[in-house]
Protein backbone atom coordinates (compact mmCIF):
# COMPACT_ATOMS: atom_id res chain seq x y z
CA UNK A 1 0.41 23.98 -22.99
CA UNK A 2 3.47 25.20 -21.18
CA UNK A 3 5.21 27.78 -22.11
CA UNK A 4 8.29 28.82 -22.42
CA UNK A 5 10.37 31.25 -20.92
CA UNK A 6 9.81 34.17 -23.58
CA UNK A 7 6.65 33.46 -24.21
CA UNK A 8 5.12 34.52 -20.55
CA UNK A 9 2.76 37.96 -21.92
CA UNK A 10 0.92 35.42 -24.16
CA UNK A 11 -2.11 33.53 -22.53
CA UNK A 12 -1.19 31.06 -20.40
CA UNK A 13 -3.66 27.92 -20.10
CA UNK A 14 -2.03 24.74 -18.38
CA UNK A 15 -4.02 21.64 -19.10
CA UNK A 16 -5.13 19.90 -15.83
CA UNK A 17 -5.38 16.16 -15.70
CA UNK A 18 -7.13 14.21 -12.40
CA UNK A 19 -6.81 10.95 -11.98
CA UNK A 20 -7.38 7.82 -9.30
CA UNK A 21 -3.64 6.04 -9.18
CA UNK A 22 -3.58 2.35 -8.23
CA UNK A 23 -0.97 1.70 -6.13
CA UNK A 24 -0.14 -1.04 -3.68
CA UNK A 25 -1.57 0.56 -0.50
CA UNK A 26 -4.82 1.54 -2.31
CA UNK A 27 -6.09 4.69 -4.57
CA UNK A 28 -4.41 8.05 -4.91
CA UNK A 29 -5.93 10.86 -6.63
CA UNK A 30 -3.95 12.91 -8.27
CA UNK A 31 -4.14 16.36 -10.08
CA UNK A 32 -1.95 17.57 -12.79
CA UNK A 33 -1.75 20.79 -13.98
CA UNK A 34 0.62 21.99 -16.50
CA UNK A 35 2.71 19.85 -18.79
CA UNK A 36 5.88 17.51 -17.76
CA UNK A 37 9.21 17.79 -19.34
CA UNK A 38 12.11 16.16 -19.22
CA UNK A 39 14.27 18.70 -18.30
CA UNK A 40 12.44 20.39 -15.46
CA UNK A 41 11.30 18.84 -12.18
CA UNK A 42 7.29 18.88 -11.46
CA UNK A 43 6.63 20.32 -8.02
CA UNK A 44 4.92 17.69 -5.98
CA UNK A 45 2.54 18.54 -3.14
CA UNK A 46 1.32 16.67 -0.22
CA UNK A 47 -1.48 17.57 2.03
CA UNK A 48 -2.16 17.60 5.77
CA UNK A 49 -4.57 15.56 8.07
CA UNK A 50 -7.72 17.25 7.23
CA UNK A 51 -7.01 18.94 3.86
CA UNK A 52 -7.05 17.91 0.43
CA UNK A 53 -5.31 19.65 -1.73
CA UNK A 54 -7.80 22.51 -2.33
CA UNK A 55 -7.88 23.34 1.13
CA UNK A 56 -4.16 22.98 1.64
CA UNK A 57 -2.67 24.83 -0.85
CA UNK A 58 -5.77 26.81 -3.11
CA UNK A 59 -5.09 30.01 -1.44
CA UNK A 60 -0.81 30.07 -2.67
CA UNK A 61 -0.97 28.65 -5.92
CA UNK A 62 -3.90 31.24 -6.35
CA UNK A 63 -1.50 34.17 -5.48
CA UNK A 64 -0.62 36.20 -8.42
CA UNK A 65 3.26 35.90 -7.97
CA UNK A 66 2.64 32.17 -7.89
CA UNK A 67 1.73 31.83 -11.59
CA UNK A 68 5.25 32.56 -12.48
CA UNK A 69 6.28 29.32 -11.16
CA UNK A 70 3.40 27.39 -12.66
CA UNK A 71 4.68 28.74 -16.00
CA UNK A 72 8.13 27.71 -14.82
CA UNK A 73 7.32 23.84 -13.37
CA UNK A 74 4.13 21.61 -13.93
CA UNK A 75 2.21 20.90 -10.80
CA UNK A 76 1.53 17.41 -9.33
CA UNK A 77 -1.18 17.05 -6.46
CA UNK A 78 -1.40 13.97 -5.07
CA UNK A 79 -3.78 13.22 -2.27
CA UNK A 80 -3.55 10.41 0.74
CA UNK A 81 -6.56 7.43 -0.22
CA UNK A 82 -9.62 8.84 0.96
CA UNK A 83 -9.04 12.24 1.37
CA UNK A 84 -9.76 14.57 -1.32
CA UNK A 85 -13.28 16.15 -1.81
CA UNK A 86 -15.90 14.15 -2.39
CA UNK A 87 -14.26 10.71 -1.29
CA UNK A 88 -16.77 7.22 -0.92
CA UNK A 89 -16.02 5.69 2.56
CA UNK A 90 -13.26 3.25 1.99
CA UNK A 91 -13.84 -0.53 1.78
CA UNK A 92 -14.47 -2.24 5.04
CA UNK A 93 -11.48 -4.33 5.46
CA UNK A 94 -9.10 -1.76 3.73
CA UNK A 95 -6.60 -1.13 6.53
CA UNK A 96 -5.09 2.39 6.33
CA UNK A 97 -1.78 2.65 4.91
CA UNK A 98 1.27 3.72 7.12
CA UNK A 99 3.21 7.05 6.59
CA UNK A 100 5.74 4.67 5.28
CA UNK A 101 3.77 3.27 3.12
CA UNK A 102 1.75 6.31 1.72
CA UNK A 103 5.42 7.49 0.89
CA UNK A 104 5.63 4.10 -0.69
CA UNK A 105 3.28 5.08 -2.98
CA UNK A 106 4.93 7.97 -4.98
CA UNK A 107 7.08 6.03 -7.23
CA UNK A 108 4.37 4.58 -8.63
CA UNK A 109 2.39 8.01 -9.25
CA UNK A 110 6.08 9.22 -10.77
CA UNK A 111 5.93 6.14 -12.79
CA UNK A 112 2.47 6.89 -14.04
CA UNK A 113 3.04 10.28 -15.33
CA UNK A 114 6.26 9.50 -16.88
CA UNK A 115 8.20 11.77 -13.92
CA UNK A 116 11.67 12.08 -14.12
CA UNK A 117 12.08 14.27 -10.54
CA UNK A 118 10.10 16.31 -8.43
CA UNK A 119 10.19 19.78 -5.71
CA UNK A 120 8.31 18.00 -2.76
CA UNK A 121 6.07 20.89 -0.99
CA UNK A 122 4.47 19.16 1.78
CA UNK A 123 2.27 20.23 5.08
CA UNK A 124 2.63 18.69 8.39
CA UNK A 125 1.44 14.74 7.51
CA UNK A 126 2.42 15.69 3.88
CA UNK A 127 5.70 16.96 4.46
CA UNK A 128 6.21 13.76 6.93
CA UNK A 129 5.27 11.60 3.35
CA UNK A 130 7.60 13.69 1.36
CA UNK A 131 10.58 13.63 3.96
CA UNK A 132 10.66 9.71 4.10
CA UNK A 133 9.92 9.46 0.51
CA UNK A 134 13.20 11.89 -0.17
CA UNK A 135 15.10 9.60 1.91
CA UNK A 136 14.18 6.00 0.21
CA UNK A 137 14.61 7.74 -2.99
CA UNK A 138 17.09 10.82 -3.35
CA UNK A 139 17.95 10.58 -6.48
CA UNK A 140 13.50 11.42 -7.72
CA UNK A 141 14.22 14.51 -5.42
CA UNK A 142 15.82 17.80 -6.31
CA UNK A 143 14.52 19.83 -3.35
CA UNK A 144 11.84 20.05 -0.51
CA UNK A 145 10.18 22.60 0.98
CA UNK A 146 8.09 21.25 4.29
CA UNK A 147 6.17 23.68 6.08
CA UNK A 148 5.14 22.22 9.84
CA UNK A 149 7.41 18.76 9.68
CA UNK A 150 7.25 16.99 12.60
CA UNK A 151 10.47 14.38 12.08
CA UNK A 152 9.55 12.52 15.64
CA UNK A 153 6.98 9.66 16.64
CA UNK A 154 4.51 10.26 18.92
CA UNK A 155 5.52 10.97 22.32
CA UNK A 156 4.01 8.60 25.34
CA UNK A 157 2.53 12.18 26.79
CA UNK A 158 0.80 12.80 22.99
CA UNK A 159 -0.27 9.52 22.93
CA UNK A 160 -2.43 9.81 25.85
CA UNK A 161 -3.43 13.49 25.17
CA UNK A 162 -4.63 12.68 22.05
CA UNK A 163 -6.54 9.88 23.34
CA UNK A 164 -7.83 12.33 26.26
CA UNK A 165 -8.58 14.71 23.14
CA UNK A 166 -10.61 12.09 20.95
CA UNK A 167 -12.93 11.04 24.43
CA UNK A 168 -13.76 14.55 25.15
CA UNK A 169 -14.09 16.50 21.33
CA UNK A 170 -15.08 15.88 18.31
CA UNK A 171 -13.02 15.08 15.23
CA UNK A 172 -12.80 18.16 13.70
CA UNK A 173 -12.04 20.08 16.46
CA UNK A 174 -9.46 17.50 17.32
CA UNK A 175 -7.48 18.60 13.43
CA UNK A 176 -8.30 21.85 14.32
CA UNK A 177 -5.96 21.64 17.05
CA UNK A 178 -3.90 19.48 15.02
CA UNK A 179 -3.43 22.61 12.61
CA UNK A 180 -3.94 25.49 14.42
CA UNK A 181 -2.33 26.97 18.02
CA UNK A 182 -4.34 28.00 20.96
CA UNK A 183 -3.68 31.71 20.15
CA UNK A 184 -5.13 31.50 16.34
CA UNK A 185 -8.25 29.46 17.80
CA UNK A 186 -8.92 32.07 20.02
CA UNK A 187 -8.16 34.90 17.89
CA UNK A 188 -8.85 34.04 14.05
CA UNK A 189 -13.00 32.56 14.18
CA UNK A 190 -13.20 33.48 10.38
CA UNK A 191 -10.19 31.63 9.47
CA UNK A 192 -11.10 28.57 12.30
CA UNK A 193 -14.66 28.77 11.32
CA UNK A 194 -13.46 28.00 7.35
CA UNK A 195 -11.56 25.66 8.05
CA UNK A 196 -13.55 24.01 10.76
CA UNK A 197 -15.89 23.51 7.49
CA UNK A 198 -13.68 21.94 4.84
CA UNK A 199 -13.11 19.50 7.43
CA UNK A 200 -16.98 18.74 8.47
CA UNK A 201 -17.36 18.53 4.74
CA UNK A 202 -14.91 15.84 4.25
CA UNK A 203 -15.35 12.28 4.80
CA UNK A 204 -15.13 11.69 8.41
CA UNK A 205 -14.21 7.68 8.29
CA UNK A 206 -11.63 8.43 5.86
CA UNK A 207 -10.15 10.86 7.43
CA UNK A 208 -9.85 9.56 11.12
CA UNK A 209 -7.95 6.72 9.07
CA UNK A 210 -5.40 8.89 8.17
CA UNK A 211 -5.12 10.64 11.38
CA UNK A 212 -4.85 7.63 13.19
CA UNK A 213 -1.98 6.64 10.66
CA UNK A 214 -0.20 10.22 11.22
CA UNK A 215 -0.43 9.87 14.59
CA UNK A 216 1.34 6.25 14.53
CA UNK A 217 4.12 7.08 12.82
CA UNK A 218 7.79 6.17 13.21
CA UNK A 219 10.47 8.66 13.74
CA UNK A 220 12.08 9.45 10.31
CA UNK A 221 15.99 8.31 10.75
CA UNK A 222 17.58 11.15 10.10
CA UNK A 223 21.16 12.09 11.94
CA UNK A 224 23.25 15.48 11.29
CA UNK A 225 26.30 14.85 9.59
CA UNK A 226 29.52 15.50 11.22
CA UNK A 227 32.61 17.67 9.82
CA UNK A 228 34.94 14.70 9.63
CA UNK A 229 32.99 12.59 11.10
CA UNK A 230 31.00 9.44 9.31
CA UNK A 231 29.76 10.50 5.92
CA UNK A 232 27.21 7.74 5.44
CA UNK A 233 24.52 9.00 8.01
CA UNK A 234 21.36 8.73 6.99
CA UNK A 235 19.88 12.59 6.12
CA UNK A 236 18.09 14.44 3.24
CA UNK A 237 20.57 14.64 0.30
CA UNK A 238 18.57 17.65 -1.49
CA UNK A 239 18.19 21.27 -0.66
CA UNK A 240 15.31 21.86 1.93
CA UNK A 241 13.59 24.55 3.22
CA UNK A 242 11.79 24.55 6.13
CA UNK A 243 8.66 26.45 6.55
CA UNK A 244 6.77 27.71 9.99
CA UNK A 245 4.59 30.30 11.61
CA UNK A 246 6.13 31.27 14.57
CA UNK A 247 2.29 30.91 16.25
CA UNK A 248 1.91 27.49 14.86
CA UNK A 249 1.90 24.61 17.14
CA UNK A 250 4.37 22.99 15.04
CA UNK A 251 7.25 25.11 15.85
CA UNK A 252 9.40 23.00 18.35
CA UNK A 253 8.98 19.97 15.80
CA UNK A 254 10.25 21.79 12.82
CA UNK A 255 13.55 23.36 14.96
CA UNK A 256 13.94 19.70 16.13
CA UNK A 257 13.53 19.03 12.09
CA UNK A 258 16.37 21.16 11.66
CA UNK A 259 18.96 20.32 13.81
CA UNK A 260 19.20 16.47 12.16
CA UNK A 261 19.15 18.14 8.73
CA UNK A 262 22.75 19.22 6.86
CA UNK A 263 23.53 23.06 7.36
CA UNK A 264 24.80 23.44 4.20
CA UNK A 265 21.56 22.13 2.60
CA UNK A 266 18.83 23.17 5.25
CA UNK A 267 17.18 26.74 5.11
CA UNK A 268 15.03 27.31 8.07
CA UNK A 269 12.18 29.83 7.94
CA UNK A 270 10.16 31.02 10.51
CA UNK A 271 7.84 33.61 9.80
CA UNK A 272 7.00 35.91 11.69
CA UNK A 273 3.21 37.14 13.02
CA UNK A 274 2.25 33.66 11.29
CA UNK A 275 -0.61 31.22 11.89
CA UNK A 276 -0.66 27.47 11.61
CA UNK A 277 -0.75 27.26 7.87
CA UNK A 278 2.00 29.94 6.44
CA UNK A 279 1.02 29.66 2.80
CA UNK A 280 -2.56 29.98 3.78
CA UNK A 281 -1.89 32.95 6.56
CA UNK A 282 0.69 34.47 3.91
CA UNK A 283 1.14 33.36 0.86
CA UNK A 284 2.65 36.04 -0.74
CA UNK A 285 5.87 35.64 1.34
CA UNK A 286 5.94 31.65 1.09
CA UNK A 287 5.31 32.52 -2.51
CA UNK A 288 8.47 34.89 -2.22
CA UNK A 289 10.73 32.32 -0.55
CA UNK A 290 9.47 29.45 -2.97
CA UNK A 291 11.06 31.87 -5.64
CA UNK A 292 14.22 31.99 -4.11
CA UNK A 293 14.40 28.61 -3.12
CA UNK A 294 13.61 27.24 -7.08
CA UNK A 295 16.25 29.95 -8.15
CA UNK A 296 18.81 28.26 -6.23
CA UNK A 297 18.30 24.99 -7.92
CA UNK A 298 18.46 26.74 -11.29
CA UNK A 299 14.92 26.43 -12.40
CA UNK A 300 14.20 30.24 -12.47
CA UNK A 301 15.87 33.01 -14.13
CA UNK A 302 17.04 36.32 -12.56
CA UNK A 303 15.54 38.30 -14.89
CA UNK A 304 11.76 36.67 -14.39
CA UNK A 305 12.47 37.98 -11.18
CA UNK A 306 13.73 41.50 -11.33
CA UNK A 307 10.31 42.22 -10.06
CA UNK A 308 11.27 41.05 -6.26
CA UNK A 309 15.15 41.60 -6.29
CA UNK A 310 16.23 45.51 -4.26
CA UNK A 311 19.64 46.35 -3.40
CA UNK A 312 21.16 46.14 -0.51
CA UNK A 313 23.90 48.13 1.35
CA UNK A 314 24.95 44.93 3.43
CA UNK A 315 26.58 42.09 2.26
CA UNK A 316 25.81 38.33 3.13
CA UNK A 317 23.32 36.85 5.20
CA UNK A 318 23.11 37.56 8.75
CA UNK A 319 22.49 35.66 11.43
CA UNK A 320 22.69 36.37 15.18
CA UNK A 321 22.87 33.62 18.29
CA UNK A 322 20.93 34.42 21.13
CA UNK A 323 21.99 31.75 23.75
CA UNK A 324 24.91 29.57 21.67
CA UNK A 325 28.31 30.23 23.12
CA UNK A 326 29.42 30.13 19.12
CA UNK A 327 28.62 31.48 16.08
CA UNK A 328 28.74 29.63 12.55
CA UNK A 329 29.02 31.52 8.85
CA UNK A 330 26.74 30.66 6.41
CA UNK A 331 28.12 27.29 4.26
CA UNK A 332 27.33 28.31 0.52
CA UNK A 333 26.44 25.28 -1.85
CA UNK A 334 27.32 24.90 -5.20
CA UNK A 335 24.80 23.76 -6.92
CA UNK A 336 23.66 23.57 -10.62
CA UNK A 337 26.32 26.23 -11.80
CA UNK A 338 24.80 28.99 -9.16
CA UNK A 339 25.52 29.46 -5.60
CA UNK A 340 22.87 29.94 -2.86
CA UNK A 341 23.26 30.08 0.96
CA UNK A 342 22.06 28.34 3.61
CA UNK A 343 20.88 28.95 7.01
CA UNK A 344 21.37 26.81 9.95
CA UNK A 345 21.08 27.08 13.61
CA UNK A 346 23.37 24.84 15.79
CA UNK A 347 23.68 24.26 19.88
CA UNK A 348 23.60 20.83 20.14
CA UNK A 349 20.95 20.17 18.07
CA UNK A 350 19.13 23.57 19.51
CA UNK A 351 19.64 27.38 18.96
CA UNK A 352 17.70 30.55 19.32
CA UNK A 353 18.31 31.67 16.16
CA UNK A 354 17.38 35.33 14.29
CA UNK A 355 17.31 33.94 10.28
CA UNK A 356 16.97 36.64 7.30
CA UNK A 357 14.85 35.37 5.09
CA UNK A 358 16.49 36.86 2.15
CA UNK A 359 19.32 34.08 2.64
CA UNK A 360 17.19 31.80 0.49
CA UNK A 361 18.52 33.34 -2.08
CA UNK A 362 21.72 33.66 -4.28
CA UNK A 363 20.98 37.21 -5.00
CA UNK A 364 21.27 39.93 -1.97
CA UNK A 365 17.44 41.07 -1.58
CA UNK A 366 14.80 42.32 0.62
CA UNK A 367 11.52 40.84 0.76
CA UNK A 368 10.12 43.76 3.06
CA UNK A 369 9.70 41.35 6.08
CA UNK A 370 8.15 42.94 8.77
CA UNK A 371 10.89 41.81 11.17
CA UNK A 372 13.66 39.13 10.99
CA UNK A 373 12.07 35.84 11.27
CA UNK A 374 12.84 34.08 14.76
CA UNK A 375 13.09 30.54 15.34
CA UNK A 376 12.96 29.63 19.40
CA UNK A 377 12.30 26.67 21.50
């Protein structure tokens, strides 16, 4: 059952449904957990090369603050063919789908479930799925939230890394470096170590499919729109936030992300003294900013989160340029009846930019940061 908004000090018990989706590019497996309406989005999450969605996101939607948006929105997990735990070997024959294609695949899992719209919350090769998915199909998506997006092919210079990479380690270590940076290796062996596991425990032909097929990707077509300028260029029409650690090794991908995205719709995060996976490193704060972010659309009350909200002395959202011979306000979108800003970084395409992370939301808050998240490249 799901309950309602006055009803959140009674037990709350979401029914969970799994279930193996046929789709055109092969079997999905999806989990469920709460129950769909028609008035409310489901949140929609998408995994990265090596996780399923255990792995990927157990540790945030295990976080105490997170159960006020279960209560809030169902949950949908849906899982690339062959990757979530316990997964037979797939066919021989069965030729991996394309990111385009896994993307492909959602409508039908919407379809399935009877969903009207979705929150995408995507990792790295999820968020990828998600991104082209919210492209084909804007109207299914009311906002995304994509923590390590990488919007670019793979580079000539990759390529052959990566190839230097697969001669000389093995395939988990290879999605180790995949997900982690050189610094959190080094540093973190109980966090590498766990991880390093849940891989080894998943199937390894499976899953070198779908890193082969993340690694072969296309650029997603994506161009910043113009004041005045041409108003049909291809970009995200929904609200997005964009998640990363500032120690992951997907930072330069996600500013890239950024600077094709619209800065009246596109919140960039970077959090600071962060790993490779944010909601695993800190999922209180991703928790936090997922809050915010769902306020914004209008799914979440003010007074459910009274909780979070301080005072402030300072007005607006700040943000300061480090190397950009301009400065830009904040744009605030109307959206839903509320307001809630935006961030952005400009210069070209490229800023240093110092982002308050309490500019996801429409209300003036702190969320105790332990410094201004940073975004550099």
């Amino acid at each position: 059952m799901v309950l309602e908004d006055n009803e959140y000090d009674s037990v709350f018990a979401p029914q969970v449904i799994e279930e193996h989706i046929e789709t055109q590019y092969g079997r999905v497996h999806c989990t469920v957990i709460g129950t769909p309406k028609a008035n409310r989005p489901v949140i929609l999450t998408y995994h990265d090369v090596g996780l399923h969605h255990n792995s990927c996101f157990e540790t945030l939607f295990n976080h105490a603050d997170m159960q006020e948006i279960v209560r809030h929105l169902p949950i949908c997990h849906v899982e690339a063919p062959g990757q979530h735990a316990g997964a037979t070997t797939l066919p021989t024959g069965y030729t991996y789908p394309s990111m385009d294609q896994l993307s492909e695949t959602l409508p039908t899992v919407l379809k399935h479930f009877g969903l009207h719209s979705v929150i995408g919350l995507g990792v790295g090769a999820g968020a990828f799925i998600l991104t082209k998915f919210a492209l084909n199909y804007p109207d299914l998506v009311e906002g995304l939230v994509l923590i390590n997006i990488n919007p670019n092919a793979e580079g000539l210079m990759d390529s052959v890394a990566n190839k230097i990479t697969g001669w000389t380690q093995t395939l988990p270590e290879t999605v180790i470096t995949h997900l982690f940076g050189k610094d959190e290796i080094q540093t973190n062996h109980d966090l590498i170590a766990t991880y390093r596991h849940h891989i080894m425990t998943m199937n390894q032909s499976n899953l070198g499919q779908f890193f082969r097929s993340y690694n072969s990707r296309r650029a997603l077509e994506m161009e910043r729109p113009i004041p005045g300028g041409n108003s049909n260029v291809r970009t995200l029409k929904c609200s997005t936030l964009l998640i990363v650690g500032d120690n992951s090794p997907a930072v330069e991908a996600v500013v890239d992300c950024n600077s094709k995205l619209s800065p009246t719709k596109t919140t960039l995060l970077k959090m600071a003294d962060c790993g490779g996976l944010p909601q695993v490193d800190q999922p209180g704060k991703v928790t936090e900013a997922l809050k915010y972010f769902i306020q914004g659309l209008g799914y979440m009350s003010s007074s459910s989160m009274t909780r979070l909200i301080r005072s402030r002395t300072t007005s607006g959202s700040s943000i300061s340029s480090f190397d950009s011979s301009r400065s830009r306000a904040h744009t605030n979108e109307l959206q839903r009846g509320r307001t809630h800003s935006h961030t952005m970084e400009e210069q070209r395409g490229r800023s240093h930019t110092d982002v308050s992370m309490e500019s996801i939301s429409n209300y003036i808050v702190d969320l105790s940061i332990t410094k201004s998240t940073e975004v550099s490249c």
